[in-house]
N, C-alpha and C. Protein backbone atom coordinates (compact mmCIF):
# COMPACT_ATOMS: atom_id res chain seq x y z
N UNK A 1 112.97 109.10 175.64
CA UNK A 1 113.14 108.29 174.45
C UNK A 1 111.80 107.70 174.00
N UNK A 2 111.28 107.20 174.78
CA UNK A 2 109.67 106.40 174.81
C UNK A 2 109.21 107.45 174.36
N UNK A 3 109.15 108.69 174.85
CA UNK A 3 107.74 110.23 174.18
C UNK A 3 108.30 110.07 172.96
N UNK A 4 109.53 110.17 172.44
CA UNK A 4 109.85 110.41 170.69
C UNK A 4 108.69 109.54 169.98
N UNK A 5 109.15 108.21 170.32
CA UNK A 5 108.37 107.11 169.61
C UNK A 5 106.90 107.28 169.56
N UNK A 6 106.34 107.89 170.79
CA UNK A 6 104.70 108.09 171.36
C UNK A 6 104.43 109.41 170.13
N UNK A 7 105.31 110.35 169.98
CA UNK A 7 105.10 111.34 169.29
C UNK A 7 105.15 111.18 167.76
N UNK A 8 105.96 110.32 167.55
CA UNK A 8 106.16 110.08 165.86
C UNK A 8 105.21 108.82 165.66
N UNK A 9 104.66 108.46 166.58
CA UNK A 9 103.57 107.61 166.06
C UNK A 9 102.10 108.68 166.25
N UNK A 10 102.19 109.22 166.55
CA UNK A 10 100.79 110.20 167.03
C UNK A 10 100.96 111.13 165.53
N UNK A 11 101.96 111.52 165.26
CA UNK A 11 102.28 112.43 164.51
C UNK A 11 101.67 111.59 162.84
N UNK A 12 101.75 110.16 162.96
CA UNK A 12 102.11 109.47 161.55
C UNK A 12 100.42 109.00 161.73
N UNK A 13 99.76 108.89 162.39
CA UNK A 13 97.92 108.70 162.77
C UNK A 13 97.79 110.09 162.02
N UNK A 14 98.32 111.09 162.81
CA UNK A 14 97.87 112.44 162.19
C UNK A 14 97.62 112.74 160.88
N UNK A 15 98.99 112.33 160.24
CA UNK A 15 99.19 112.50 158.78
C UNK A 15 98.32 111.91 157.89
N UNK A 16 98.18 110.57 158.03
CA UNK A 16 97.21 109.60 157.68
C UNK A 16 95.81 109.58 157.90
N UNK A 17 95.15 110.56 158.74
CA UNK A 17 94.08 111.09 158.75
C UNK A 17 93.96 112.09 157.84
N UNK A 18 94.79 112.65 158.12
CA UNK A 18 94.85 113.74 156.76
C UNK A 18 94.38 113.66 155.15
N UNK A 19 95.41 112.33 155.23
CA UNK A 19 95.35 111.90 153.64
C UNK A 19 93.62 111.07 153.57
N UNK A 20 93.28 110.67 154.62
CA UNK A 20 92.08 109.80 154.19
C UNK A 20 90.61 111.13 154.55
N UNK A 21 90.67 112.25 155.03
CA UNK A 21 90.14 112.82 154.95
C UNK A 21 89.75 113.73 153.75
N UNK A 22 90.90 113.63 153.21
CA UNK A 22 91.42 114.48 151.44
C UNK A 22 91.07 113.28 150.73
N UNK A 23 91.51 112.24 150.83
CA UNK A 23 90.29 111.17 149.41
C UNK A 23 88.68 111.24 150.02
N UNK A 24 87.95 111.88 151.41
CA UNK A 24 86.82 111.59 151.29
C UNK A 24 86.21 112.83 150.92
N UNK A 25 87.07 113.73 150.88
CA UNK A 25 86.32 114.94 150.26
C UNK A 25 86.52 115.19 148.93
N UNK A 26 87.30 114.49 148.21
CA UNK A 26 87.70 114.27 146.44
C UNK A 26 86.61 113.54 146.87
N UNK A 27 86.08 111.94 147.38
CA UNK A 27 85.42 111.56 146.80
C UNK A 27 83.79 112.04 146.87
N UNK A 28 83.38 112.80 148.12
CA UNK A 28 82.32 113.59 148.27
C UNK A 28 82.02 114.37 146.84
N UNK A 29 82.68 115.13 146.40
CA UNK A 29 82.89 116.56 145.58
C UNK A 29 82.45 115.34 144.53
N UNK A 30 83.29 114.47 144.20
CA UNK A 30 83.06 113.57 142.88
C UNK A 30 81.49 113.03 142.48
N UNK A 31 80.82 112.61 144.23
CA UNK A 31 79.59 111.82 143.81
C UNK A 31 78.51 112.94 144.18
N UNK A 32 78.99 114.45 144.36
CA UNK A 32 77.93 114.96 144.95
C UNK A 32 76.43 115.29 144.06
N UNK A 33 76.58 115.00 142.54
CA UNK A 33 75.40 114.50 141.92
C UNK A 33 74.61 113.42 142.53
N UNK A 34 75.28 112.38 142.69
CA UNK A 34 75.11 111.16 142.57
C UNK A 34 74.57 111.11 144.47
N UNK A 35 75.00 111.72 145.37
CA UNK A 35 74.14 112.30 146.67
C UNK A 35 72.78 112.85 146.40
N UNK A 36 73.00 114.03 145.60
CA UNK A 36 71.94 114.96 145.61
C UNK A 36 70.83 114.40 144.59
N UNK A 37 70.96 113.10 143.90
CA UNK A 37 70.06 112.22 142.81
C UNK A 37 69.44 111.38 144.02
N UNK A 38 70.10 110.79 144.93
CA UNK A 38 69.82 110.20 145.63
C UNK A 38 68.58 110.79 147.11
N UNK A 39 69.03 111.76 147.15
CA UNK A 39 68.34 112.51 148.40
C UNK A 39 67.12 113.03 147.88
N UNK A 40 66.94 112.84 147.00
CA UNK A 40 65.70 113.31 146.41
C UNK A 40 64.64 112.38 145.42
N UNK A 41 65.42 111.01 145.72
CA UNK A 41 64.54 110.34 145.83
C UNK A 41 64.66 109.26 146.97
N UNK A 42 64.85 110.05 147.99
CA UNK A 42 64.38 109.53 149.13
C UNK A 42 65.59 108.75 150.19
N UNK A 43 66.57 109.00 149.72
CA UNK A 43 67.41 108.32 150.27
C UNK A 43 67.87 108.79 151.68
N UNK A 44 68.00 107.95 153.18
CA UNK A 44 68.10 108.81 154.46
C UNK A 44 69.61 109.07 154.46
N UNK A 45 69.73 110.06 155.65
CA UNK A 45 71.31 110.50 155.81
C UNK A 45 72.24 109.13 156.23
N UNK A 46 71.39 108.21 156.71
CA UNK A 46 72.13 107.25 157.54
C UNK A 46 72.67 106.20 156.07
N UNK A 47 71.68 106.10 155.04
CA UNK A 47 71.69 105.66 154.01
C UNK A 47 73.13 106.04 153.23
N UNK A 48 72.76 107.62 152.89
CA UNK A 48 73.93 108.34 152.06
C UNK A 48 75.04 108.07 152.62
N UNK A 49 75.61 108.11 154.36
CA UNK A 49 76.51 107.96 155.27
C UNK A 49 76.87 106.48 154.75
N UNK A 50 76.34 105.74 155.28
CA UNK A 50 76.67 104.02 154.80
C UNK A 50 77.50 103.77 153.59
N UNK A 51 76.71 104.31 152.40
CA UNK A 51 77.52 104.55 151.16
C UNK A 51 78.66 104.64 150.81
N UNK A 52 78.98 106.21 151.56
CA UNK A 52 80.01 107.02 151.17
C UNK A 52 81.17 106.26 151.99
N UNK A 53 81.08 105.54 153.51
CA UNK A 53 81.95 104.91 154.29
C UNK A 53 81.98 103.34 153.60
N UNK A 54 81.39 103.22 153.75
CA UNK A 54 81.34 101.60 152.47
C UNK A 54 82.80 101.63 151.65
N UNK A 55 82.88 101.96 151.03
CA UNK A 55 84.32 102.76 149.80
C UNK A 55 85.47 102.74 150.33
N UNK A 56 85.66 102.99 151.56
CA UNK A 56 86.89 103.47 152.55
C UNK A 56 86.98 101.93 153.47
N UNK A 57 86.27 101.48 154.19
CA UNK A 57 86.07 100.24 154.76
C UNK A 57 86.71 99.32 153.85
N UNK A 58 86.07 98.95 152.49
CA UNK A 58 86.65 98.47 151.76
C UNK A 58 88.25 98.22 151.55
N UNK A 59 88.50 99.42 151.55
CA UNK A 59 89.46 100.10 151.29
C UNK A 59 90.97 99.34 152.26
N UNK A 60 90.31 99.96 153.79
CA UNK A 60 91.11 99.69 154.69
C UNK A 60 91.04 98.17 155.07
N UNK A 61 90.08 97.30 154.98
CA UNK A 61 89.90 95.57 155.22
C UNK A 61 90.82 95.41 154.45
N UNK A 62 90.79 95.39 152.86
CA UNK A 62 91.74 94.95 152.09
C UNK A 62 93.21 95.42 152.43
N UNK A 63 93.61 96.56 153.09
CA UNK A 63 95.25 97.15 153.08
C UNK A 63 95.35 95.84 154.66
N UNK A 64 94.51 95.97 155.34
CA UNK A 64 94.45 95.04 156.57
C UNK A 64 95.15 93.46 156.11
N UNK A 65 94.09 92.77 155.09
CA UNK A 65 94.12 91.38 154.60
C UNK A 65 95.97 91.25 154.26
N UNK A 66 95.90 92.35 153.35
CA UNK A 66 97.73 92.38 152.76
C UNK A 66 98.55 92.84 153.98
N UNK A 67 98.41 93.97 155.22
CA UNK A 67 99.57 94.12 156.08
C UNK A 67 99.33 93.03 157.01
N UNK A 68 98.51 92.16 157.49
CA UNK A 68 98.92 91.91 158.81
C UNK A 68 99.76 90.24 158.67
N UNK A 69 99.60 88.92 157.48
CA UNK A 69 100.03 88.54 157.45
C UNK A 69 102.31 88.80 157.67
N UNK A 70 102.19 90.14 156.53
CA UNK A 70 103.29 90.68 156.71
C UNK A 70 103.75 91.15 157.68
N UNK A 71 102.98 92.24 158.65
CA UNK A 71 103.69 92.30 159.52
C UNK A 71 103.92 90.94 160.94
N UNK A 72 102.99 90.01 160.42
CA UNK A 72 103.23 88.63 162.06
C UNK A 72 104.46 88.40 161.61
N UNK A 73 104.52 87.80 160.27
CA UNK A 73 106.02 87.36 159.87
C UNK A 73 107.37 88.12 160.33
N UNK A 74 106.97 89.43 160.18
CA UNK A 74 108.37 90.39 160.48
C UNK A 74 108.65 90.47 161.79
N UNK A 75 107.35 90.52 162.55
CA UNK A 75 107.78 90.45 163.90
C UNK A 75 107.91 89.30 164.71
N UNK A 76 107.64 88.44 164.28
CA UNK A 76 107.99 86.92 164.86
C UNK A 76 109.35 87.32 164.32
N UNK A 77 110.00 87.14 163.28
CA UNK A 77 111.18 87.30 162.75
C UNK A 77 112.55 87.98 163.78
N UNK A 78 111.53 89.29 163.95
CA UNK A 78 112.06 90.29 164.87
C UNK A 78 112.78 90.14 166.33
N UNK A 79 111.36 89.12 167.23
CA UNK A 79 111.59 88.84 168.40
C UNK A 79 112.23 87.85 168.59
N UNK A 80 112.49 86.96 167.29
CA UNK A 80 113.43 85.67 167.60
C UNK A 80 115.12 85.86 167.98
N UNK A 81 115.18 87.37 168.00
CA UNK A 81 116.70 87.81 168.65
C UNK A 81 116.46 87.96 169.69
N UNK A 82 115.71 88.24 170.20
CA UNK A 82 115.89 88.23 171.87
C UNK A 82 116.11 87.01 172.68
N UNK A 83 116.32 87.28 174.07
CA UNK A 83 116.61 86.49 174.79
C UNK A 83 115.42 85.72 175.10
N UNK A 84 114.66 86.98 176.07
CA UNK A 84 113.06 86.37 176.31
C UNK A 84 112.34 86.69 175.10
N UNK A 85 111.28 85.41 174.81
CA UNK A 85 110.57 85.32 173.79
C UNK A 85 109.26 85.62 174.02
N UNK A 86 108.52 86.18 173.29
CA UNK A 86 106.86 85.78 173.30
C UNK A 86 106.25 85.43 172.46
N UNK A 87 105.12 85.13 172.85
CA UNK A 87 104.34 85.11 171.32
C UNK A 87 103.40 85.67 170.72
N UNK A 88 103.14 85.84 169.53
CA UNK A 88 102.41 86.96 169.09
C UNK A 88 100.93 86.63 168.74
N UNK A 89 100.33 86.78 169.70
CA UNK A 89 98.41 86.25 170.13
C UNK A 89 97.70 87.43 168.86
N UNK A 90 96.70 86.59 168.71
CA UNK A 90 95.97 86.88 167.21
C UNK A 90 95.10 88.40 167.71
N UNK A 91 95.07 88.18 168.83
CA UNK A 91 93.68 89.63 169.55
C UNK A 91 94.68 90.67 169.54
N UNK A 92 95.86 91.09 169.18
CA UNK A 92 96.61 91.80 168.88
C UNK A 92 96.43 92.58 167.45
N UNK A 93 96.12 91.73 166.86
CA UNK A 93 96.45 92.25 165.28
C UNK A 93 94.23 92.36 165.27
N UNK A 94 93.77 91.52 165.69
CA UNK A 94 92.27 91.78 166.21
C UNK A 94 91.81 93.24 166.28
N UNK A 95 92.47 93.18 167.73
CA UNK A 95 92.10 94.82 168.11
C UNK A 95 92.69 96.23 167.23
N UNK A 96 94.41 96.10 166.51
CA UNK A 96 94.48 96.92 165.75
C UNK A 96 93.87 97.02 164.97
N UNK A 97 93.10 96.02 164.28
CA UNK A 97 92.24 96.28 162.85
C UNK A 97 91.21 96.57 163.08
N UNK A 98 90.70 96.38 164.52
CA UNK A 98 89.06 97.11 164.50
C UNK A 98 89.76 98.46 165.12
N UNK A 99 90.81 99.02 165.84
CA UNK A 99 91.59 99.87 166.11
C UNK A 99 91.08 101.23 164.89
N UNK A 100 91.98 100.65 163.39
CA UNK A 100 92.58 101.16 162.28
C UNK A 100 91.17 101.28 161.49
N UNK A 101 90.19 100.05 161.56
CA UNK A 101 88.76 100.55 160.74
C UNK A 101 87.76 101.81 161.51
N UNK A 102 87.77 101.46 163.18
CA UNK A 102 87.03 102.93 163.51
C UNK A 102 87.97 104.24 163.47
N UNK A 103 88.78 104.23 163.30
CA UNK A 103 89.82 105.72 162.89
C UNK A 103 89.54 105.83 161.43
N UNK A 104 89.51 105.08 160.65
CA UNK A 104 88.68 105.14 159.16
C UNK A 104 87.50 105.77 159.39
N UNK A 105 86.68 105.15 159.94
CA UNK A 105 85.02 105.33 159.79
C UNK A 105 85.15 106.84 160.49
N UNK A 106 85.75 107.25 161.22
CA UNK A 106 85.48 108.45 162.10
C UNK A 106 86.33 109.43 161.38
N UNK A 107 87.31 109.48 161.06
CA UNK A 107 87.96 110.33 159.66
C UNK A 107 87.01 110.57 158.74
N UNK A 108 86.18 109.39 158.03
CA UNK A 108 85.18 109.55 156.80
C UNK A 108 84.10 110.55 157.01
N UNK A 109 83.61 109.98 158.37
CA UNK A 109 82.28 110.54 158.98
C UNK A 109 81.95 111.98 158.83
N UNK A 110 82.83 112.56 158.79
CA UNK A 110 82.77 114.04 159.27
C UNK A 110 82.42 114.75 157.92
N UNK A 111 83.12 114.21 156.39
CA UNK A 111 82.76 114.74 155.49
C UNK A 111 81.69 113.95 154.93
N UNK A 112 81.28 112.57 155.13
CA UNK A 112 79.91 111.89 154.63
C UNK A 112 78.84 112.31 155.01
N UNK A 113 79.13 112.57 156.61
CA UNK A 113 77.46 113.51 157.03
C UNK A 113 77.24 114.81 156.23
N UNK A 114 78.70 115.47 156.46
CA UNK A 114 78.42 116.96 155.55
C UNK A 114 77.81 116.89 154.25
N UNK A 115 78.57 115.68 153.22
CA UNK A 115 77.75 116.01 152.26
C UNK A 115 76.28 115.02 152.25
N UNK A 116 75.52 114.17 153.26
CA UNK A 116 74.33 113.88 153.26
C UNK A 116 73.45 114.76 153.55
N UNK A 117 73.63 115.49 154.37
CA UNK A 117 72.66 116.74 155.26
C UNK A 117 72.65 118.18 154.03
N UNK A 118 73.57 118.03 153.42
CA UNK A 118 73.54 119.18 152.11
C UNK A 118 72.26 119.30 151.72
N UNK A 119 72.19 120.61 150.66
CA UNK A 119 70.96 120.57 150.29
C UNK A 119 71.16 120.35 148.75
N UNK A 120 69.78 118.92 148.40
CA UNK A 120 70.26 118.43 147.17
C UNK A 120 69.65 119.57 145.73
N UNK A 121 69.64 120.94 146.33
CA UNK A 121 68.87 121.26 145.16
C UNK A 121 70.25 122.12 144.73
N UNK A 122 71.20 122.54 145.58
CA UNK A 122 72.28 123.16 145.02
C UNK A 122 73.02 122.32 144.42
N UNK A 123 73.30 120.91 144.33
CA UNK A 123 73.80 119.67 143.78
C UNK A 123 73.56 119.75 142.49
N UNK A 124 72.62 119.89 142.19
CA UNK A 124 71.53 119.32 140.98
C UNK A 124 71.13 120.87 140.00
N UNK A 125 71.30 121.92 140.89
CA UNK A 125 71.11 123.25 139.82
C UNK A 125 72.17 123.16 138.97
N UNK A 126 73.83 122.99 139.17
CA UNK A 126 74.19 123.60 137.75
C UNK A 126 74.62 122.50 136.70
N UNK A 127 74.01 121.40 136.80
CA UNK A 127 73.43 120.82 135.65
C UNK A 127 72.79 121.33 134.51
């Protein structure tokens, strides 16, 4: 019973990598002028990288700011049926959110380096 749950949560990380890997390559493809303007005047990979993850960070702090109030409430809510109680310590929702931002940053990574290390002259030819 426990593996179902282990699996449909592994499965729903999966999916959701998915989708944030597909907005960083829409958004790669979108700025890849705006890379290849940049790399040529001088801008480093670590630079272009910063950038492109910047956008997504954003992204995920803010969905953070709006879920976690919501979810303490639901689950305080939740556990007040039980018999034994606990309580719900803040390094919980702590660690998921630095959890949920490096699974961001490491999803992003893979297509921000690709398009920093590109070469900016194929960017910029069919202009």
């Amino acid at each position: 019973m426990e593996t179902d749950y282990l699996f449909g949560a592994l499965l729903t990380i999966f999916i959701s990598c998915i989708g944030l890997f597909g907005l960083s390559v829409l958004s790669a493809e979108k700025r890849t002028k705006e890379i290849g303007i940049r790399k040529v005047l001088g801008a480093s990979v670590q630079n272009i990288v910063t950038t492109l993850s910047t956008d997504f960070v954003k992204l995920v702090v803010f969905a953070l700011v709006i879920a976690s109030p919501i979810a303490y409430l639901a689950a305080n809510k939740w556990l007040q049926n039980f018999p034994y109680r606990i309580t719900i310590n803040s390094w919980m929702f702590i660690g998921s959110a630095l959890l949920v931002v490096f699974v961001a940053l490491f999803t992003v990574s893979f297509q921000a380096i690709k398009a920093a290390i590109a070469n900016p002259v194929n960017s910029l030819r069919s202009e």
